[in-house]
C-alpha atoms as a PDB file:
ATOM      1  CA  UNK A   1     123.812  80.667  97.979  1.00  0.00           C
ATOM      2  CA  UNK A   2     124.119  84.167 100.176  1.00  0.00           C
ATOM      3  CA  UNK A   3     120.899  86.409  99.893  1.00  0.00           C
ATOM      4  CA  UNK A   4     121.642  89.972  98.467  1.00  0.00           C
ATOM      5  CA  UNK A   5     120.626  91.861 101.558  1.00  0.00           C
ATOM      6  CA  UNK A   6     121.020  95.557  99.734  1.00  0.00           C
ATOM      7  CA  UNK A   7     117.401  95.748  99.574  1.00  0.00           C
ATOM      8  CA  UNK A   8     116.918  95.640 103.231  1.00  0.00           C
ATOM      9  CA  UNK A   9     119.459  97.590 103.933  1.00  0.00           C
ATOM     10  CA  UNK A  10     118.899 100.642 101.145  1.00  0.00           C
ATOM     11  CA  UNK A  11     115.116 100.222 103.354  1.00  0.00           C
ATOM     12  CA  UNK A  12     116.800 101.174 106.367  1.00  0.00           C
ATOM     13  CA  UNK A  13     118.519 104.168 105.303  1.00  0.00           C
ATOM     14  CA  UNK A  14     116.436 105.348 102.339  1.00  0.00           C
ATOM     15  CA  UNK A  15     114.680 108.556 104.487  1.00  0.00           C
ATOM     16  CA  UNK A  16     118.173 109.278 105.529  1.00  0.00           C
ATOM     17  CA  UNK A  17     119.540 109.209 101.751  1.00  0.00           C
ATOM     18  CA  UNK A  18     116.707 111.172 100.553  1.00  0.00           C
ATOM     19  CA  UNK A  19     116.969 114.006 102.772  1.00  0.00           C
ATOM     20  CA  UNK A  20     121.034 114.169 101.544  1.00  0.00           C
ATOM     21  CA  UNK A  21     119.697 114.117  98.092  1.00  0.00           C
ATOM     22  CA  UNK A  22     118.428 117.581  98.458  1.00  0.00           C
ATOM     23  CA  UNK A  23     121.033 119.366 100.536  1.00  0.00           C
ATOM     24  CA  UNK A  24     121.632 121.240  97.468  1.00  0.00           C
ATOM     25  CA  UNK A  25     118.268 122.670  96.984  1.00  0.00           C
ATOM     26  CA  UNK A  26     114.683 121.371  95.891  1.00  0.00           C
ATOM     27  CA  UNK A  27     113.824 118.712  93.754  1.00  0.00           C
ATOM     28  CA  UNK A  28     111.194 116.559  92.397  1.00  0.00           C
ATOM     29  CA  UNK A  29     111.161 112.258  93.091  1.00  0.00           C
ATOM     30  CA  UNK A  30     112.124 111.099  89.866  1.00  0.00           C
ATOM     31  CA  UNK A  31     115.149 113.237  89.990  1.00  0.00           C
ATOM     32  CA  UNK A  32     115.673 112.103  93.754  1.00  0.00           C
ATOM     33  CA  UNK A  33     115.763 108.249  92.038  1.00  0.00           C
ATOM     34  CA  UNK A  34     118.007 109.137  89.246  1.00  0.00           C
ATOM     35  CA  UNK A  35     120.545 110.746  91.697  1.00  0.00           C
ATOM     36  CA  UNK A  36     120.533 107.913  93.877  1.00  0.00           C
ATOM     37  CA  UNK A  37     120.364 105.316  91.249  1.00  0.00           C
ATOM     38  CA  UNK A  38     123.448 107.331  90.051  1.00  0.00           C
ATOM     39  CA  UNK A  39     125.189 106.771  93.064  1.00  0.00           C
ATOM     40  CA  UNK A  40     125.348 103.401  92.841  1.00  0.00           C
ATOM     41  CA  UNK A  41     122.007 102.521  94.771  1.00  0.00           C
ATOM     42  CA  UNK A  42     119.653 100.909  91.785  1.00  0.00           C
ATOM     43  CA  UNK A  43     116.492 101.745  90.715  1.00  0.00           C
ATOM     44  CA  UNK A  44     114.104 102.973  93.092  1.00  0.00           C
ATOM     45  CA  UNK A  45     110.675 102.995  92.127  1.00  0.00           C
ATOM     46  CA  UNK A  46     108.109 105.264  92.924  1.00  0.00           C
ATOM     47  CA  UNK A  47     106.205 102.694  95.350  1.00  0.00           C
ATOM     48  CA  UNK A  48     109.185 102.966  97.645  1.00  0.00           C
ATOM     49  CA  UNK A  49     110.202 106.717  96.971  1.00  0.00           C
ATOM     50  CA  UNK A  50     106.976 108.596  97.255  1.00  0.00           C
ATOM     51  CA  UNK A  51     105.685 107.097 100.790  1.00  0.00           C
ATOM     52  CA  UNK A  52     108.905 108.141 101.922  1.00  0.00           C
ATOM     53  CA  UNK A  53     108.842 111.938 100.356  1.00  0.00           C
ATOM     54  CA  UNK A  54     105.490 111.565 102.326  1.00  0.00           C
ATOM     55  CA  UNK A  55     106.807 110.714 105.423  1.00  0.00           C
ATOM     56  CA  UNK A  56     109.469 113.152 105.868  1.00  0.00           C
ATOM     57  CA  UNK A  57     106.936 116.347 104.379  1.00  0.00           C
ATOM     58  CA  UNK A  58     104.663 114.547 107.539  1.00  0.00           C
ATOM     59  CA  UNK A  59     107.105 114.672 109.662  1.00  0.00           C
ATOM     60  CA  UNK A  60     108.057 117.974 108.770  1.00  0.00           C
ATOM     61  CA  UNK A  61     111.618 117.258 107.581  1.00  0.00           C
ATOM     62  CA  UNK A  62     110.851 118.973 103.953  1.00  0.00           C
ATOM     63  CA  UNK A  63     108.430 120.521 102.138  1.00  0.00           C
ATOM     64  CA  UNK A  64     106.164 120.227  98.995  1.00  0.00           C
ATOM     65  CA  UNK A  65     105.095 122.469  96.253  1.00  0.00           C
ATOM     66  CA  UNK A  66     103.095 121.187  93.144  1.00  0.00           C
ATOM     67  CA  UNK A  67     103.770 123.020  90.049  1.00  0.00           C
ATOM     68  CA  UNK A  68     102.450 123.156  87.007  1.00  0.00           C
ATOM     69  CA  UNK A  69     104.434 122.296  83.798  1.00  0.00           C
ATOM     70  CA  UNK A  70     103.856 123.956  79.949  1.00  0.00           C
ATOM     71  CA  UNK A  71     105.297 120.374  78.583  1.00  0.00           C
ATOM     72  CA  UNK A  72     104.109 117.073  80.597  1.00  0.00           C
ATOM     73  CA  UNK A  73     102.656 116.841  84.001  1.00  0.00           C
ATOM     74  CA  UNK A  74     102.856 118.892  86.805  1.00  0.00           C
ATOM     75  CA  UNK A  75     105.673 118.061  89.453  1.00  0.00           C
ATOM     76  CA  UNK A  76     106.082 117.802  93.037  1.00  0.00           C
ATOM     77  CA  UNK A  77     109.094 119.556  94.465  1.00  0.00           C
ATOM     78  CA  UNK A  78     110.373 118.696  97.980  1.00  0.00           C
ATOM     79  CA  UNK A  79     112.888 121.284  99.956  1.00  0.00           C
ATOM     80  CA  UNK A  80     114.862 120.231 102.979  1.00  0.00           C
ATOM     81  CA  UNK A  81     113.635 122.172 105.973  1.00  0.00           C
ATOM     82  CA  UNK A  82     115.361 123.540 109.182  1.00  0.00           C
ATOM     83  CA  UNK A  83     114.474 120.341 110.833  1.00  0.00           C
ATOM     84  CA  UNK A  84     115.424 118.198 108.319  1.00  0.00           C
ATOM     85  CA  UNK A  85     119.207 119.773 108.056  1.00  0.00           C
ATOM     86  CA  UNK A  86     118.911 119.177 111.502  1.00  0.00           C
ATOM     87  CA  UNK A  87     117.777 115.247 111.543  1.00  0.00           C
ATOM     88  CA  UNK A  88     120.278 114.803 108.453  1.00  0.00           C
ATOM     89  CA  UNK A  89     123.698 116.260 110.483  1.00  0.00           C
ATOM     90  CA  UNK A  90     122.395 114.459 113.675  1.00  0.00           C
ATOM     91  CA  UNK A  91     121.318 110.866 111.933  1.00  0.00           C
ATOM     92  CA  UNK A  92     124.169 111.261 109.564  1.00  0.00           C
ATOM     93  CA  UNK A  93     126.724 111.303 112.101  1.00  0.00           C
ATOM     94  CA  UNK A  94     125.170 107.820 113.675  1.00  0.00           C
ATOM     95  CA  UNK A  95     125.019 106.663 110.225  1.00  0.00           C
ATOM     96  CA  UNK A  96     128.757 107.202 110.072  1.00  0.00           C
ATOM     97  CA  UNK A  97     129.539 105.752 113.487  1.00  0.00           C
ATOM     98  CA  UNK A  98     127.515 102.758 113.109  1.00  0.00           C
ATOM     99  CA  UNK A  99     128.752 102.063 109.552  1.00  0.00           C
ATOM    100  CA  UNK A 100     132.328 102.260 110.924  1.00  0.00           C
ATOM    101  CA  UNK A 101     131.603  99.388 113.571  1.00  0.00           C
ATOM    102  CA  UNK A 102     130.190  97.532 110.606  1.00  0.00           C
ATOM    103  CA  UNK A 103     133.498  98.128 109.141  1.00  0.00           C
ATOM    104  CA  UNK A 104     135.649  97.600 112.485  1.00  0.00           C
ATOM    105  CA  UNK A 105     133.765  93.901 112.333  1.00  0.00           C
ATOM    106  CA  UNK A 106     134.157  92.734 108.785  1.00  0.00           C
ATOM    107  CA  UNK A 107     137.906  93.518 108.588  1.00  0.00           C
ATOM    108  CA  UNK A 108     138.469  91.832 112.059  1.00  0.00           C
ATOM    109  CA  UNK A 109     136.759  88.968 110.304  1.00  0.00           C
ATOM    110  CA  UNK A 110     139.401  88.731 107.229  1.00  0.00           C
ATOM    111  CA  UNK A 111     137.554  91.241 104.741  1.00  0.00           C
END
């Protein structure tokens, strides 16, 4: 029996998926996981999502603004920065490339 690998794959990608997620402006995680989910990708949880909102706002690649809600609890908005439109277009492009080897392999291989 073949082990589903998507897990460890979606891990190797996810900061590169989440920083796509808001090329069209800011938004908060659970939103983030819907769209993705959306998209095909499964549930994300929170325990994955959030250290990686964390990382990128670290790293400088968006930023964060709590705000306060009249219904329900305050939310966490995250907005692509200069440098992260710039590490999305550059790391997007290897994405591409290196998912097209992938491809080049499997269909030499009969799939």
């Amino acid at each position: 029996m073949a082990t589903d690998r998507r897990a460890s794959w979606l891990k190797g990608v996810l900061d590169l998926l989440v920083l796509a997620s808001l090329t069209e402006g800011e938004n908060y995680g659970y939103e983030i996981a819907k769209m993705l989910a959306g998209s095909g990708l499964g549930q994300i949880r929170g325990g994955t999502l959030y250290p990686v909102l964390n990382r990128l706002e670290e790293a400088g690649l968006v930023s964060a603004e709590f705000r306060v809600t009249e219904r329900g609890p305050g939310r966490r908005y995250y907005r692509l920065t200069e440098q992260g439109r710039q590490t999305l277009a550059e790391q997007g492009r290897l994405w591409l490339a290196f998912d097209e080897s992938v491809r080049t392999v499997l269909s030499s291989g009969g799939l």
